[in-house]
Protein backbone atom coordinates (compact mmCIF):
# COMPACT_ATOMS: atom_id res chain seq x y z
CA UNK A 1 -1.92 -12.72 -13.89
CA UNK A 2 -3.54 -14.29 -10.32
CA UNK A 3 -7.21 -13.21 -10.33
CA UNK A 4 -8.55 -11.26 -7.75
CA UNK A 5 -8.28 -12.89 -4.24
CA UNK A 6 -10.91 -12.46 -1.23
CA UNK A 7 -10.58 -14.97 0.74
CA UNK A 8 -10.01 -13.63 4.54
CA UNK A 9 -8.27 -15.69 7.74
CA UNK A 10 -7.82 -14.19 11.37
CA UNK A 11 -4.35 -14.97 11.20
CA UNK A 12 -2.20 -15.80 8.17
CA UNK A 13 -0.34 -19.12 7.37
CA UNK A 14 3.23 -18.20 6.99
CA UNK A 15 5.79 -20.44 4.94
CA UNK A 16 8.13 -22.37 7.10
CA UNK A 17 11.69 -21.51 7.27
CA UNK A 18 12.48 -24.85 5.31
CA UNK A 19 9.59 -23.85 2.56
CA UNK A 20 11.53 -20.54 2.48
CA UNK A 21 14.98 -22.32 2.16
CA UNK A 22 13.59 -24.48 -0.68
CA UNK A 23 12.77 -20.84 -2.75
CA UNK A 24 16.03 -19.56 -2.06
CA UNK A 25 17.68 -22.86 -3.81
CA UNK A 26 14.90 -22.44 -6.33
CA UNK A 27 16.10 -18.45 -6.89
CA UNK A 28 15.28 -18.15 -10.56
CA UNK A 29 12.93 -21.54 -11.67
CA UNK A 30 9.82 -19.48 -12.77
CA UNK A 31 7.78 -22.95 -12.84
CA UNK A 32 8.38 -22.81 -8.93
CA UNK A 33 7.39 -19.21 -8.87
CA UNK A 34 4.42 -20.35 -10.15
CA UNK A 35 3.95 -23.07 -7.75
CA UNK A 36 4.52 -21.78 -4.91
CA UNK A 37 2.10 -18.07 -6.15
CA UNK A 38 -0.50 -20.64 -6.44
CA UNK A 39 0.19 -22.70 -3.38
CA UNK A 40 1.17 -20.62 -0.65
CA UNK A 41 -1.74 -19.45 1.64
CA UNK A 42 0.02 -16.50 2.28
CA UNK A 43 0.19 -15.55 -0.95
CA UNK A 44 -3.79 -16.26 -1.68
CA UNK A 45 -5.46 -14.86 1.56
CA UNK A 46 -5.79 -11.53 3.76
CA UNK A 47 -5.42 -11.24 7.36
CA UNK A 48 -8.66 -9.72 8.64
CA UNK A 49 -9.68 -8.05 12.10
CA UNK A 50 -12.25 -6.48 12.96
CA UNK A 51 -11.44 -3.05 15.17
CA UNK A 52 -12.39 -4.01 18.87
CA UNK A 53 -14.88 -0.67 19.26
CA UNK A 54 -15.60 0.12 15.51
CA UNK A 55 -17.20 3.56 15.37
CA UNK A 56 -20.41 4.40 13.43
CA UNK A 57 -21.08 4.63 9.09
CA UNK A 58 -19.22 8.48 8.97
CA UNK A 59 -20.16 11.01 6.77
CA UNK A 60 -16.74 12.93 7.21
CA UNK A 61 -13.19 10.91 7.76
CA UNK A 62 -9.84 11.66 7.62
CA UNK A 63 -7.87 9.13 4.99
CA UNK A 64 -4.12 8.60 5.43
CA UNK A 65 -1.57 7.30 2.75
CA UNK A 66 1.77 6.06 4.17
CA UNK A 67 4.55 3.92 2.48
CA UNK A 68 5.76 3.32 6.39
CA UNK A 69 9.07 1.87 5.21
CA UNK A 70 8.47 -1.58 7.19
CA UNK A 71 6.90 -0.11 10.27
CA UNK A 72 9.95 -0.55 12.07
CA UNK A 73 9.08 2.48 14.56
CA UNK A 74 5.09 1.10 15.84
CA UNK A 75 4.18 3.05 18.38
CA UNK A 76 5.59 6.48 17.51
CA UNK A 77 4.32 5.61 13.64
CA UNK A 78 0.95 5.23 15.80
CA UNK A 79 1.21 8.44 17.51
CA UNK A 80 2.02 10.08 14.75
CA UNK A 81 -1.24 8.88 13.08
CA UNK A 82 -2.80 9.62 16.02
CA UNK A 83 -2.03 13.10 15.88
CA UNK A 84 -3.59 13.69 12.75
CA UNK A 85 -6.80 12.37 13.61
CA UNK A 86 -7.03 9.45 10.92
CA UNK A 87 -9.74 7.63 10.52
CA UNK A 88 -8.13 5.32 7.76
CA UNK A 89 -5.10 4.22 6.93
CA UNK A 90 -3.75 3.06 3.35
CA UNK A 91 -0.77 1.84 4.44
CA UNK A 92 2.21 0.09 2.06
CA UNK A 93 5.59 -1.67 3.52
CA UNK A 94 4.98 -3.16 6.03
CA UNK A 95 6.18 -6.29 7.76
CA UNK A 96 5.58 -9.57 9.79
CA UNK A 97 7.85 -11.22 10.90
CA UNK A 98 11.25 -9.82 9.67
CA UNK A 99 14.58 -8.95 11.75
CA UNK A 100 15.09 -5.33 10.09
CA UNK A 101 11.43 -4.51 12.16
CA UNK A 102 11.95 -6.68 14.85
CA UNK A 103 10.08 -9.97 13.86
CA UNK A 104 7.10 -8.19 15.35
CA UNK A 105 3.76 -8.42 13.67
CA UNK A 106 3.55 -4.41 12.25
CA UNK A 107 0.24 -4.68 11.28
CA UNK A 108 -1.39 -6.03 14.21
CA UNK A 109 0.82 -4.00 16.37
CA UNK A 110 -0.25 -0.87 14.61
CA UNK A 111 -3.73 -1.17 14.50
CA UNK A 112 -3.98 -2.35 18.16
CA UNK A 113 -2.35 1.00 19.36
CA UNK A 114 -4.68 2.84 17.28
CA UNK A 115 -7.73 0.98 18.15
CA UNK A 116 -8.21 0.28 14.94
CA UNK A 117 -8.81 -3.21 12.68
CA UNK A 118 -6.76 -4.10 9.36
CA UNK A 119 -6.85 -6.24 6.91
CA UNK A 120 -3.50 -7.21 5.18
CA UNK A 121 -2.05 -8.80 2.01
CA UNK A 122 1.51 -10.32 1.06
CA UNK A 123 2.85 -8.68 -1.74
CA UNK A 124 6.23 -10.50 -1.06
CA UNK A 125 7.62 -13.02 0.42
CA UNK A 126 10.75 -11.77 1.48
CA UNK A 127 13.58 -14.34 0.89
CA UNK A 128 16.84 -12.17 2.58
CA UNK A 129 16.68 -9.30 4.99
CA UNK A 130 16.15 -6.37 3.17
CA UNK A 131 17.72 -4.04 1.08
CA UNK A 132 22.05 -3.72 1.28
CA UNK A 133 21.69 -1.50 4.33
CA UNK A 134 19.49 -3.59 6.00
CA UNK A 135 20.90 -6.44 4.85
CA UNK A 136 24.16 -5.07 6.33
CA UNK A 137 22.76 -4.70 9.67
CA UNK A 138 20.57 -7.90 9.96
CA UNK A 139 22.22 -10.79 7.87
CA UNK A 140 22.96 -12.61 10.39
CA UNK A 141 19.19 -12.59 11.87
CA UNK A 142 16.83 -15.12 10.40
CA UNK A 143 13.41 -13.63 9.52
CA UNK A 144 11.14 -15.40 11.81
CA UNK A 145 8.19 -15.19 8.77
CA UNK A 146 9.67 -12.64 5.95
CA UNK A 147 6.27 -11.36 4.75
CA UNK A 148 6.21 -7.69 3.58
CA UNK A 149 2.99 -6.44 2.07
CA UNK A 150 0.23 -3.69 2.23
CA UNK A 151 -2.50 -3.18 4.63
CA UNK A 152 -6.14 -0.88 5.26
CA UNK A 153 -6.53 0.34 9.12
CA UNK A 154 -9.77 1.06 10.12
CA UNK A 155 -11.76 2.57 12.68
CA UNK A 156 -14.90 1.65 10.79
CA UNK A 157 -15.79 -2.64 9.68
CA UNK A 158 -14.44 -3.11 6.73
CA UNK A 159 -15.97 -5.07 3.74
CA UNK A 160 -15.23 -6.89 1.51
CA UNK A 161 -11.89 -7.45 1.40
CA UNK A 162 -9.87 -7.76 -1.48
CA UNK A 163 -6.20 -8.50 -2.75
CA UNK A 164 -5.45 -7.02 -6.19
CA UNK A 165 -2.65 -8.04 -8.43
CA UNK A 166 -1.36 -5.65 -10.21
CA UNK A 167 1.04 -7.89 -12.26
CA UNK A 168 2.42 -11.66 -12.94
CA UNK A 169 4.99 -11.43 -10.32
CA UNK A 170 7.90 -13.09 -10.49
CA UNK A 171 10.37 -9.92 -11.42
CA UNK A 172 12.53 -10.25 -7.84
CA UNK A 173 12.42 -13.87 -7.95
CA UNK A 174 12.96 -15.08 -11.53
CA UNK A 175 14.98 -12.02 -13.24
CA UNK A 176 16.42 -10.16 -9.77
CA UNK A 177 16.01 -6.71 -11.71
CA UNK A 178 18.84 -4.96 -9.62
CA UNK A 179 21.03 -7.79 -9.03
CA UNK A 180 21.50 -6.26 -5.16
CA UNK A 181 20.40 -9.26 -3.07
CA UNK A 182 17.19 -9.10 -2.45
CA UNK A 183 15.64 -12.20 -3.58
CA UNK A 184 11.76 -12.14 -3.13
CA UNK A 185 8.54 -13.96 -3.85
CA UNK A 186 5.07 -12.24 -5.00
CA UNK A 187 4.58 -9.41 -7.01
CA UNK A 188 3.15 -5.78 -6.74
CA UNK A 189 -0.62 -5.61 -5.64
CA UNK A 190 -3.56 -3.34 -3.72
CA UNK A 191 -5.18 -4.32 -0.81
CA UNK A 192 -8.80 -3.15 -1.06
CA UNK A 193 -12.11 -2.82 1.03
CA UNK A 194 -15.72 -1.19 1.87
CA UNK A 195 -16.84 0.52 4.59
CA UNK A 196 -20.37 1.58 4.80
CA UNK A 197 -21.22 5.01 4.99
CA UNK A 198 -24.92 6.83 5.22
CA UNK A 199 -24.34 7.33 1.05
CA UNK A 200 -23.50 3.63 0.80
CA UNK A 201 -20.26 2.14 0.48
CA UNK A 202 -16.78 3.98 0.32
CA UNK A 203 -14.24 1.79 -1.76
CA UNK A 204 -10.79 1.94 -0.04
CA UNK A 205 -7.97 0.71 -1.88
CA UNK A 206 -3.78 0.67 -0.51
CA UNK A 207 -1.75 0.49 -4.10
CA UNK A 208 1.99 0.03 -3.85
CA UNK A 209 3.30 -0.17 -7.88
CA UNK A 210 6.24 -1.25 -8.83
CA UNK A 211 10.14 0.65 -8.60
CA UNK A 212 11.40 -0.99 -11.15
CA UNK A 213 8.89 0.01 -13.84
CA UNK A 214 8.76 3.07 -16.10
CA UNK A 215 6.02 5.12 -16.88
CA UNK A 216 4.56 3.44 -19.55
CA UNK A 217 4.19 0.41 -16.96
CA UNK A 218 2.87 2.40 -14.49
CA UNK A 219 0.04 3.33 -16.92
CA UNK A 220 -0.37 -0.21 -17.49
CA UNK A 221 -0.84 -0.90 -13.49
CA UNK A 222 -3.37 2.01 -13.57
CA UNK A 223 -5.51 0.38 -16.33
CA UNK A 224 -5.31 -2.94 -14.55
CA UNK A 225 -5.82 -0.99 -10.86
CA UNK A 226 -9.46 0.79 -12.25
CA UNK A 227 -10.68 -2.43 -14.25
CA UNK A 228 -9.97 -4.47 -11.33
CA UNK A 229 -11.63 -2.27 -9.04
CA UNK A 230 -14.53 -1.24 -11.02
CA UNK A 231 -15.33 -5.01 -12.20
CA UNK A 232 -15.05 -6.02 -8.10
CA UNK A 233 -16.93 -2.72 -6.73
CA UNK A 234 -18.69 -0.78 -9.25
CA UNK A 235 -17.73 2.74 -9.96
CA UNK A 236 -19.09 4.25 -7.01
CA UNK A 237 -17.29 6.27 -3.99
CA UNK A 238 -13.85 5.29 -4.12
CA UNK A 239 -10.26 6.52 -2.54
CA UNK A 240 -7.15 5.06 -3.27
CA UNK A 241 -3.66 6.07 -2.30
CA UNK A 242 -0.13 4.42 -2.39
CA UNK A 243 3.57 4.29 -3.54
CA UNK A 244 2.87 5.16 -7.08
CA UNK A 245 6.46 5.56 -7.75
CA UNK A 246 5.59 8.25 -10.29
CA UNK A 247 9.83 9.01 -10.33
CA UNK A 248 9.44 10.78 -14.43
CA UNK A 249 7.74 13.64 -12.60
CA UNK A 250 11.03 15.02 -11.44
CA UNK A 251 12.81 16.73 -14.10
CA UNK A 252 14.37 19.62 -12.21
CA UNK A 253 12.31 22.01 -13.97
CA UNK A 254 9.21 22.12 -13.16
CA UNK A 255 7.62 23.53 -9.46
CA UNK A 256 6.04 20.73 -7.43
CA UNK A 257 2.73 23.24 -7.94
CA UNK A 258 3.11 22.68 -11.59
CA UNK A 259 3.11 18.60 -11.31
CA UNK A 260 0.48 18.53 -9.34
CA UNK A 261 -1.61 20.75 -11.69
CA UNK A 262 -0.14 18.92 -14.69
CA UNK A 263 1.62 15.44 -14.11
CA UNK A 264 0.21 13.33 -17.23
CA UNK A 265 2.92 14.39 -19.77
CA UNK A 266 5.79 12.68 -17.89
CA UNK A 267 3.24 10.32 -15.80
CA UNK A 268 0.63 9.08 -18.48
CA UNK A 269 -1.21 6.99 -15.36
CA UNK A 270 -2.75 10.22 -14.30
CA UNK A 271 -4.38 10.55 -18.12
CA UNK A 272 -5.70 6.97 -17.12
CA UNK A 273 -7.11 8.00 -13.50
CA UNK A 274 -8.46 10.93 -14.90
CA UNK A 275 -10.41 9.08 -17.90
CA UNK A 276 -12.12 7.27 -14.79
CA UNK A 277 -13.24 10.54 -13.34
CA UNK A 278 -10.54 10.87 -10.49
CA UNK A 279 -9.14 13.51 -9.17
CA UNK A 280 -5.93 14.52 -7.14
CA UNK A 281 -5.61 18.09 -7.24
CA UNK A 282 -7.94 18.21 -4.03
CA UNK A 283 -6.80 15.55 -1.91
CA UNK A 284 -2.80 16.37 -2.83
CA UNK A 285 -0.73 19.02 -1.64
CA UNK A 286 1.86 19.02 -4.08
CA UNK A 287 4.84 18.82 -1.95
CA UNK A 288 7.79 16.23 -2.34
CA UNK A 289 6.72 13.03 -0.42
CA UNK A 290 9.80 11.33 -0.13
CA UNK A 291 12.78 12.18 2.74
CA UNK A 292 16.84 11.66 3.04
CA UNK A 293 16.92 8.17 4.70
CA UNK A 294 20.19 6.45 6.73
CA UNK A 295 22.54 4.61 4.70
CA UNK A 296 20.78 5.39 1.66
CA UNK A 297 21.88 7.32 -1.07
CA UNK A 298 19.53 10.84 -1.55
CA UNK A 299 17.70 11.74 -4.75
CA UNK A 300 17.32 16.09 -4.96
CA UNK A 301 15.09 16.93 -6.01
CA UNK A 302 13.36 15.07 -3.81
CA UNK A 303 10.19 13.40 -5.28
CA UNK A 304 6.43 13.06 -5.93
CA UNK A 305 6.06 9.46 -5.56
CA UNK A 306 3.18 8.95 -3.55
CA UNK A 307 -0.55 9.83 -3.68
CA UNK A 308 -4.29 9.85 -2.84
CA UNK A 309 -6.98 9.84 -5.43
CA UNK A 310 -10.82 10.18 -5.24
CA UNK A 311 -13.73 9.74 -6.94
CA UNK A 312 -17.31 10.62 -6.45
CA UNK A 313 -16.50 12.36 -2.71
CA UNK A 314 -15.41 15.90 -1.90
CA UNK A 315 -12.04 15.83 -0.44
CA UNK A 316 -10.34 18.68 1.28
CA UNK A 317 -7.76 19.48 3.68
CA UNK A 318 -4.56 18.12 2.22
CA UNK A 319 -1.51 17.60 3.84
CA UNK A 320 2.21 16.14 3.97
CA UNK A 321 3.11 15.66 7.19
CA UNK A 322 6.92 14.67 7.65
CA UNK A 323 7.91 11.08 8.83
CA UNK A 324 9.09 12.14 12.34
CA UNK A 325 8.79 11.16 15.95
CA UNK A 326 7.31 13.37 18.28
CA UNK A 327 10.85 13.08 19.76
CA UNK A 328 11.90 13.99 15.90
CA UNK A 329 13.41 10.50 15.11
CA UNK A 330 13.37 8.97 11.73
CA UNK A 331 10.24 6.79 10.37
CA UNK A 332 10.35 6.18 6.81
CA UNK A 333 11.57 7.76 3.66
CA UNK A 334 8.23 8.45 2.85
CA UNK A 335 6.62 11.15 4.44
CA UNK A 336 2.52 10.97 5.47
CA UNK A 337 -0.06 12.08 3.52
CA UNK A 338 -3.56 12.73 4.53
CA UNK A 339 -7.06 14.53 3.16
CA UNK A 340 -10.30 14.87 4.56
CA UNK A 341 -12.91 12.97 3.16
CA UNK A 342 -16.42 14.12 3.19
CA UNK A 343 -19.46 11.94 1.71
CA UNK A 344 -22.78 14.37 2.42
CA UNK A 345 -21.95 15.21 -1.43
CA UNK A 346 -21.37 11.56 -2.93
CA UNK A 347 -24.79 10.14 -5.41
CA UNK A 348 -26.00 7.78 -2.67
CA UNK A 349 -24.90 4.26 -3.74
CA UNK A 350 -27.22 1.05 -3.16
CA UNK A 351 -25.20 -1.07 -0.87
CA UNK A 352 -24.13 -3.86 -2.71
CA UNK A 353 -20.98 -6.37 -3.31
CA UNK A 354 -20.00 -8.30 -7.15
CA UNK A 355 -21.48 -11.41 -7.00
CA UNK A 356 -17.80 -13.06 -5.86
CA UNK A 357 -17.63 -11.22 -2.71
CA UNK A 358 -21.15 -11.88 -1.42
C-alpha cells in the first residue's frame, strides 16, 4: 500500500490525454498500475487553496458530509451548503475535468462560491465517462482531465494536508470488479487536514471506502483509516465523515433508529471506530442517506451508507438534509449530512504536527 502522501501544489498536474490513452491500452497490466500510482503527480499530490477571507480559530462549527455525486450541479450544491450554515465540508465524488460535470473544475468552483478554500486528492483517474448512464449520455465527449476524487472545504486555513490510502488500488484497473465499463486508475483513500482551534487542532478527515467491498473489508479500511490517522495526527480532536458504504446494515428488519443505536453486528467497522473512542450516535440522525437517482436502478429500503464520526468534541444538532435544489432539482443520490461541532469541551491539545508534516 502507497504511504501516506502530503505533498501540496496550487494546481494539480493532470495526465495528458495520450498518458490516459496509453492506460486504457494498458487496461489490466498491474506492473503499469504500479507505474503509473507511483509516477503520476496527480496521483501523489493535493491541490491546496487557501480560502480568500479565512475566518478566525472557532470554538463552534458546523461540519458537513456529502458524497456530491460528481458535483455536477455547483452553484445550487453551493447554495444548498450555504443554507445550512457549514463551516466545513467533507466532501467525496467529485470531479475535474470530466464531460458528465461539465469539464469544469468542481472543487475550485465550489469552494469559490462558498468563499471557502479546499484541498483535494485523486482517488481515480477516471479512464471512460462514468458509470452506463453516464456513459450513455457522454461517450462521445472526451474528458478534458478525468480526475474524480475527495476534497475538505474550509472557511478556516487548513493544515496539514494529507492523502490517505486506504488500499493497494488497482481493483477498477487490473480486475474491473463489475465488468460494466468503467475502467479507472487509483484506489479508495481520505483526504485529511487541521485547522486550529482555541483547544488546539481539530483533525478533519473526507473517507470515501470502497462499493465493492464487504463488511469484513470495510473493517479492514477502518483499522487502516484510525492507524493512519492516529500515527499522522495523534489521537486528539478528530471528525471524519464519508461514503462508508456500510450496505449489510439494511436487512429489512430492523428501524433505521435501531442501526444507528446498534450497527456493529452487520457493520463490524463501527466495533473498530468505537475501540478508538468514536462516536456516531450524536453527530447521526439515523435516517436513510441515500435517494432514487435518474437512470439508476433504486435499492428500498433505502440505505445507511454514509456518516460522520467524532472524537474528543461534543457534537450536536444532527441532520439529513435531502439532495435538492432550492428549485427542488436533483443533486446526488446521496443526501447531506451535517452536525454541529462544538470544541469549549475538547482536553486542550498542544498544537503540533508528526514529524513528516512539519
Amino acid at each position: 500500500m502507497r504511504p501516506v502522501l502530503t505533498q501540496t501544489v496550487s494546481e494539480m498536474e493532470t495526465p495528458s490525454a495520450a498518458a490516459r490513452a496509453e492506460a486504457i491500452a494498458n487496461g489490466g497490466d498491474a506492473a503499469f498500475n504500479a507505474r503509473a500510482q507511483a509516477q503520476w503527480p496527480c496521483l501523489n499530490t493535493l491541490e491546496l487553496r487557501q480560502p480568500p477571507a479565512p475566518l478566525p480559530a472557532p470554538q463552534r462549527l458546523t461540519v458537513a458530509a456529502w458524497n456530491i455525486e460528481r458535483c455536477k450541479r455547483v452553484e445550487d450544491s453551493a447554495e444548498l451548503l450555504r443554507s445550512l450554515g457549514a463551516d466545513v465540508v467533507l466532501a467525496t465524488e467529485v470531479d475535474i475535468g470530466m464531460a458528465r460535470s461539465g469539464q469544469r473544475h468542481t472543487v475550485r468552483d465550489l469552494a469559490e462560491a462558498l468563499g471557502m478554500g479546499y484541498a483535494f486528492g485523486t482517488e481515480f483517474v477516471e479512464l471512460g465517462t462514468g458509470d452506463p448512464y453516464e456513459t450513455s449520455l457522454f461517450a462521445d465527449i472526451p474528458n478534458t482531465h478525468g480526475l474524480h476524487g475527495n476534497a475538505i472545504l474550509s472557511r478556516y486555513p487548513l493544515e496539514n494536508v494529507a492523502l490517505i490510502p486506504l488500499d493497494a488500488g488497482g481493483m477498477w484497473f487490473v480486475s474491473q470488479p463489475k465488468n460494466d465499463g468503467q475502467l479507472r486508475l487509483g484506489g479508495r483513500m481520505a483526504v485529511a487536514a487541521q485547522v486550529a482551534t482555541p483547544h488546539g487542532p481539530l483533525t478533519l478527515t473526507a473517507a470515501h471506502y470502497e462499493s465493492e467491498s464487504d463488511a469484513a473489508g470495510r473493517a479492514a479500511d477502518t483499522r487502516t483509516l484510525i492507524d493512519r490517522l492516529d500515527s499522522t495526527y495523534g489521537t486528539g480532536p478528530t471528525v471524519i465523515g464519508g461514503d462508508l458504504n456500510t450496505k449489510s446494515l439494511m436487512d429489512g428488519i430492523r428501524t433505521y433508529a435501531n442501526i444507528l443505536a446498534d450497527p456493529a453486528p452487520h457493520e463490524p467497522c463501527f466495533d473498530v471506530f468505537e475501540s478508538h473512542s468514536f462516536d456516531w450516535r450524536g453527530c447521526n440522525a439515523g435516517l436513510p442517506t441515500t435517494r432514487a437517482a435518474p437512470g439508476k436502478p433504486v435499492n428500498y429500503p433505502l440505505w445507511m451508507l454514509d456518516w460522520l464520526f467524532t472524537r474528543g468534541v461534543a457534537a450536536t444538532d444532527a441532520r439529513v438534509t435531502p439532495a435538492l435544489s432550492a428549485a427542488g432539482q436533483y443533486l446526488s443520490d446521496h443526501e447531506l449530512l451535517t452536525c454541529r461541532i462544538d470544541m469549549t469541551g475538547a482536553p486542550r491539545v498542544r498544537a503540533q504536527a508528526a514529524s513528516h508534516l512539519a
